[in-house]
PDB file of N, CA and C in Angstrom:
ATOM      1  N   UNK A   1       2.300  39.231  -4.080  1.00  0.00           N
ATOM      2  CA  UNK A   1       2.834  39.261  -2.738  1.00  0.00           C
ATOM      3  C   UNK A   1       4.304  39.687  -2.824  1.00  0.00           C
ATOM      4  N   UNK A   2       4.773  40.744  -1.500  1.00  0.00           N
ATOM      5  CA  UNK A   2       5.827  41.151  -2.123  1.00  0.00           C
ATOM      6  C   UNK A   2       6.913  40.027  -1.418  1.00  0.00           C
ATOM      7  N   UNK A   3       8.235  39.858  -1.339  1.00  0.00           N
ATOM      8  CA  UNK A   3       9.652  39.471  -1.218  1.00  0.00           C
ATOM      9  C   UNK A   3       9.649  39.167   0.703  1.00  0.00           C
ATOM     10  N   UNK A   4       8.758  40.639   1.004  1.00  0.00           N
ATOM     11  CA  UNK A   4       8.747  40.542   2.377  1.00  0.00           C
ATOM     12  C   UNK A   4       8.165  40.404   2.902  1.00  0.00           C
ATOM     13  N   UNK A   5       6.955  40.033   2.581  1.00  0.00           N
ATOM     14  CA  UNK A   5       5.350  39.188   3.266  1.00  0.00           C
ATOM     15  C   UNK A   5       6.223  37.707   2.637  1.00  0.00           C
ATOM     16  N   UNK A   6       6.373  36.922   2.150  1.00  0.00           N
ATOM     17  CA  UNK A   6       6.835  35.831   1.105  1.00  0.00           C
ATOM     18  C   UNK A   6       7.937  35.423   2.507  1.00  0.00           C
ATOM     19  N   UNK A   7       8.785  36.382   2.903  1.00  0.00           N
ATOM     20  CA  UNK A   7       9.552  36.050   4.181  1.00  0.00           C
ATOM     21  C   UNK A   7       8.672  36.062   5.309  1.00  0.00           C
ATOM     22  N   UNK A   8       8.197  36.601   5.755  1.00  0.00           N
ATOM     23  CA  UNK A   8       7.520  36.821   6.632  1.00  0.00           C
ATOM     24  C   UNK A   8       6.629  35.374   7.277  1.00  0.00           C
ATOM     25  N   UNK A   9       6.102  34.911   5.902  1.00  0.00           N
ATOM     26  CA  UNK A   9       5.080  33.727   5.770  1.00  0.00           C
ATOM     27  C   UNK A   9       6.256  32.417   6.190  1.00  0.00           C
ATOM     28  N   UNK A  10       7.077  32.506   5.376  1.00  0.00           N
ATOM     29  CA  UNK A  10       8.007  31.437   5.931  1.00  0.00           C
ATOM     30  C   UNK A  10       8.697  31.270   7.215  1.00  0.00           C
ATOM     31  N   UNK A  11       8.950  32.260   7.865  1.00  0.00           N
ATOM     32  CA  UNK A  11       9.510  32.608   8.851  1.00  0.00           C
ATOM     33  C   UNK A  11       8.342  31.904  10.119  1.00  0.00           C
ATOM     34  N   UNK A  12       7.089  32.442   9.975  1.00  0.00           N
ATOM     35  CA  UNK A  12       5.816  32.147  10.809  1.00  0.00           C
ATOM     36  C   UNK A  12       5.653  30.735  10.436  1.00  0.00           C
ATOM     37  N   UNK A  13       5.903  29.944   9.040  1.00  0.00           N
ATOM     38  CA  UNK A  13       5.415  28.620   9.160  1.00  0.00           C
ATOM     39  C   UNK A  13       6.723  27.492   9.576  1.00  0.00           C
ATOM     40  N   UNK A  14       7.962  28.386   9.993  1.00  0.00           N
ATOM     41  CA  UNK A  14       9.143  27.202  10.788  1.00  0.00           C
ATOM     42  C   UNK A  14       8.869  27.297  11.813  1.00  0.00           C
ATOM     43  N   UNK A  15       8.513  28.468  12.588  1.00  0.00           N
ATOM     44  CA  UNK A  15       7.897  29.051  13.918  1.00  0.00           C
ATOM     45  C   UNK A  15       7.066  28.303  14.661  1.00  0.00           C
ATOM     46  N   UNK A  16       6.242  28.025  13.696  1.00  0.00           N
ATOM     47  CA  UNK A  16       4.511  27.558  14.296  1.00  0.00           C
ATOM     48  C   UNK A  16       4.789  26.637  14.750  1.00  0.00           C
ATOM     49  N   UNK A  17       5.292  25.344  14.727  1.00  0.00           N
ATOM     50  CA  UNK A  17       5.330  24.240  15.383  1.00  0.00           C
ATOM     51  C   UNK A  17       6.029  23.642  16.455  1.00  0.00           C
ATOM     52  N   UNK A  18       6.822  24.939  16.783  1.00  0.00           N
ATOM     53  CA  UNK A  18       7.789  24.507  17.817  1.00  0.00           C
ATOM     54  C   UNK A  18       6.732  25.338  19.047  1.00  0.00           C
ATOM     55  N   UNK A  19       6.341  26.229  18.305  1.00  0.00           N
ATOM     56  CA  UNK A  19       5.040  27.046  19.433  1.00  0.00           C
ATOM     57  C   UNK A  19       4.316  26.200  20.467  1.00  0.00           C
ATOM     58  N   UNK A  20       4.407  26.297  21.778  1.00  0.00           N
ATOM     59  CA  UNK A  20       3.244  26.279  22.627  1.00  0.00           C
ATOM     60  C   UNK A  20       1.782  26.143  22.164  1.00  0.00           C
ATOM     61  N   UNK A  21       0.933  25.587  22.778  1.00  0.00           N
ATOM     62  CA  UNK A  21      -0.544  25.826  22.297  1.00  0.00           C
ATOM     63  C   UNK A  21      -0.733  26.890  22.743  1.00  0.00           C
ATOM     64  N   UNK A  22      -0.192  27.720  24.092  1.00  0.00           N
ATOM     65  CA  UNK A  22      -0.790  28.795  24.867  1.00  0.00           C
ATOM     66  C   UNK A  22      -0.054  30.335  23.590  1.00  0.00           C
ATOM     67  N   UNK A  23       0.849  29.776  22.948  1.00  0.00           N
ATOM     68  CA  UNK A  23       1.888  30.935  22.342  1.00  0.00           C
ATOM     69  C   UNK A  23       0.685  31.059  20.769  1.00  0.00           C
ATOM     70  N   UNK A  24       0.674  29.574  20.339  1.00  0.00           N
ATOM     71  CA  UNK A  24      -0.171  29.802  19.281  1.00  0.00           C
ATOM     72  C   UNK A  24      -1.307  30.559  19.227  1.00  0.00           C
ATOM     73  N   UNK A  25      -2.507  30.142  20.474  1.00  0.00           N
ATOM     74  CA  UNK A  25      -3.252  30.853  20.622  1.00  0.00           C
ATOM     75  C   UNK A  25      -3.525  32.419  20.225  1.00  0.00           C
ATOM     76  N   UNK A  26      -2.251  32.659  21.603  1.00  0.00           N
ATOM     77  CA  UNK A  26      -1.526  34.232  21.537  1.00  0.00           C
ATOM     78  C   UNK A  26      -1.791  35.092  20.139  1.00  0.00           C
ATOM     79  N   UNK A  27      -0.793  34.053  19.126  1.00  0.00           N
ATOM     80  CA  UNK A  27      -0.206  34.774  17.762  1.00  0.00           C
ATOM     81  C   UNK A  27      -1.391  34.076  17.219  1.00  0.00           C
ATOM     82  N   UNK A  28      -2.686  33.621  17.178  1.00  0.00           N
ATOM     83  CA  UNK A  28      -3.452  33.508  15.947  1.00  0.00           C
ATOM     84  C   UNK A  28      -5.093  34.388  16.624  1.00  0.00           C
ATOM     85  N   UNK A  29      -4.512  35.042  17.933  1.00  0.00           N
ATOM     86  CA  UNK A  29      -5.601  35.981  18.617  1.00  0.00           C
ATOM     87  C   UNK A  29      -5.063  37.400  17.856  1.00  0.00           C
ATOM     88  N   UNK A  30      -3.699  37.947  18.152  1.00  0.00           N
ATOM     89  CA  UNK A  30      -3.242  38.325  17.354  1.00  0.00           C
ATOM     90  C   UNK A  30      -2.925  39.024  15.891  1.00  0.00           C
ATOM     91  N   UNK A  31      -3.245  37.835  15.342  1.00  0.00           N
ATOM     92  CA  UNK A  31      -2.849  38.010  13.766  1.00  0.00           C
ATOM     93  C   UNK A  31      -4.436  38.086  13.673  1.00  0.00           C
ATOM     94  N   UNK A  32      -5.586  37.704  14.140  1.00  0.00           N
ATOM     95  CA  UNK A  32      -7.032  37.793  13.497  1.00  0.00           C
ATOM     96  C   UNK A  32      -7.446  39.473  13.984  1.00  0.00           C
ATOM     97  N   UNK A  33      -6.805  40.267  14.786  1.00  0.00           N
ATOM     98  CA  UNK A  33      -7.388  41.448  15.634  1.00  0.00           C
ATOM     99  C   UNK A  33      -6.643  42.551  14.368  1.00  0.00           C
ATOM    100  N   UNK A  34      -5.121  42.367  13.887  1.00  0.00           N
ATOM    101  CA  UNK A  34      -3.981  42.978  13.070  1.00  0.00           C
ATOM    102  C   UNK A  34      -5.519  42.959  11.399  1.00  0.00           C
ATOM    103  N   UNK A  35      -6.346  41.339  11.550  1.00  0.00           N
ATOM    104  CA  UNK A  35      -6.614  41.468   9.960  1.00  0.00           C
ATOM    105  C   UNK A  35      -8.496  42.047  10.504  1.00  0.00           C
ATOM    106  N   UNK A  36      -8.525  42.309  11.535  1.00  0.00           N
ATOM    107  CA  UNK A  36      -9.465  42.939  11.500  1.00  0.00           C
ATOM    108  C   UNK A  36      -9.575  44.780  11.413  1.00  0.00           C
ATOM    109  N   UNK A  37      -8.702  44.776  11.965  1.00  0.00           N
ATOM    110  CA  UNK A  37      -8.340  46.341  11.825  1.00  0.00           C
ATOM    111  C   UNK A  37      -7.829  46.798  10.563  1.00  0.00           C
ATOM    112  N   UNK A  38      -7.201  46.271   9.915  1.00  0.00           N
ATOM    113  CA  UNK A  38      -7.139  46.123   8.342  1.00  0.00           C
ATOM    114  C   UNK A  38      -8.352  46.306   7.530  1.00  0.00           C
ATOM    115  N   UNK A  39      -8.935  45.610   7.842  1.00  0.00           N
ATOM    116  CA  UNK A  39      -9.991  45.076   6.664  1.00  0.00           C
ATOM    117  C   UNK A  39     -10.740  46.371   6.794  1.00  0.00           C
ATOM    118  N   UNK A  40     -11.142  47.478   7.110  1.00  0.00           N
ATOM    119  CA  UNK A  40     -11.826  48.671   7.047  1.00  0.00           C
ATOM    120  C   UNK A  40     -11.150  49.545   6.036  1.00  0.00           C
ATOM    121  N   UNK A  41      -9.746  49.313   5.945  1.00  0.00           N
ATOM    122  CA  UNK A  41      -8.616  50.173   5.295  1.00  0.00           C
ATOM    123  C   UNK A  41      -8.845  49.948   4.043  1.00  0.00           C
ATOM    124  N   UNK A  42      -9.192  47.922   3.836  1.00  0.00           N
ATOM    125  CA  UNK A  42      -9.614  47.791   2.376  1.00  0.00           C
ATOM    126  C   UNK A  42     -10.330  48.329   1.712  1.00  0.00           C
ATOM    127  N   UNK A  43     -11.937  48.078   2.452  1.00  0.00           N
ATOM    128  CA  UNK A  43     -13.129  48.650   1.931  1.00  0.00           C
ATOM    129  C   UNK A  43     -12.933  49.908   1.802  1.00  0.00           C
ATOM    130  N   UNK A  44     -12.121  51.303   2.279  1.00  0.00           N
ATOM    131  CA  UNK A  44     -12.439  52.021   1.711  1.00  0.00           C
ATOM    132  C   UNK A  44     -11.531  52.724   0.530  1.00  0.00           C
ATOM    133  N   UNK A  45     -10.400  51.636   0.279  1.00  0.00           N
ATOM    134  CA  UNK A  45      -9.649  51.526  -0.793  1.00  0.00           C
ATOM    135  C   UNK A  45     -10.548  51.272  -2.102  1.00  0.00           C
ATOM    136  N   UNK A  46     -11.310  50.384  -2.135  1.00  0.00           N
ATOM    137  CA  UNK A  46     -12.331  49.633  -3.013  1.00  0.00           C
ATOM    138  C   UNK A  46     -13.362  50.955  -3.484  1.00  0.00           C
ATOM    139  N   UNK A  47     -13.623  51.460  -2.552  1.00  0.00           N
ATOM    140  CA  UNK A  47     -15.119  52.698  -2.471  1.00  0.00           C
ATOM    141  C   UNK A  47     -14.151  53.856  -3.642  1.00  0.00           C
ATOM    142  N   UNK A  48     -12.956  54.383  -3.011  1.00  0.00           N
ATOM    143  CA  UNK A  48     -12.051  55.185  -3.615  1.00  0.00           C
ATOM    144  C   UNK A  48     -11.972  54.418  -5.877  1.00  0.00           C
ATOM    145  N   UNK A  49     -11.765  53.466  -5.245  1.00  0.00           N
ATOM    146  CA  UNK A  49     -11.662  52.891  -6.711  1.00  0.00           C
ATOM    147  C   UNK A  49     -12.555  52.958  -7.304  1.00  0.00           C
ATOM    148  N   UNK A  50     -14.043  52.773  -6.927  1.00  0.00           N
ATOM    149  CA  UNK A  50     -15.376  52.806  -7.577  1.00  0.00           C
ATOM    150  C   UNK A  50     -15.868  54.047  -7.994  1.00  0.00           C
ATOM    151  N   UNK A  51     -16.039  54.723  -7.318  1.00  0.00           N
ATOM    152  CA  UNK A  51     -15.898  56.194  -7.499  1.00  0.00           C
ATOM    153  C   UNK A  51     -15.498  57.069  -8.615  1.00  0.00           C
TER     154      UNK A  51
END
């Protein structure tokens, strides 16, 4: 993990608790749509590697 995901993570876990339930929601509707659209990018990273 690099320096700036490592910030990133910390930054989101001082964040989180001062959050709203309606804000949390928000940012964990959010962050699941960001790792779904991702996750296609993986698999065909993986296919490239097999290959």
């Amino acid at each position: 993990m690099s320096e700036k995901e490592k910030k990133i993570i910390e930054t989101i876990a001082r964040a989180l608790p001062n959050m709203s339930e309606r804000d949390k929601g928000y940012f964990l509707g959010y962050a699941e749509a960001k790792a779904d659209e991702k996750a296609p990018d993986q698999e065909q990273e993986s296919e490239k590697e097999v290959s």
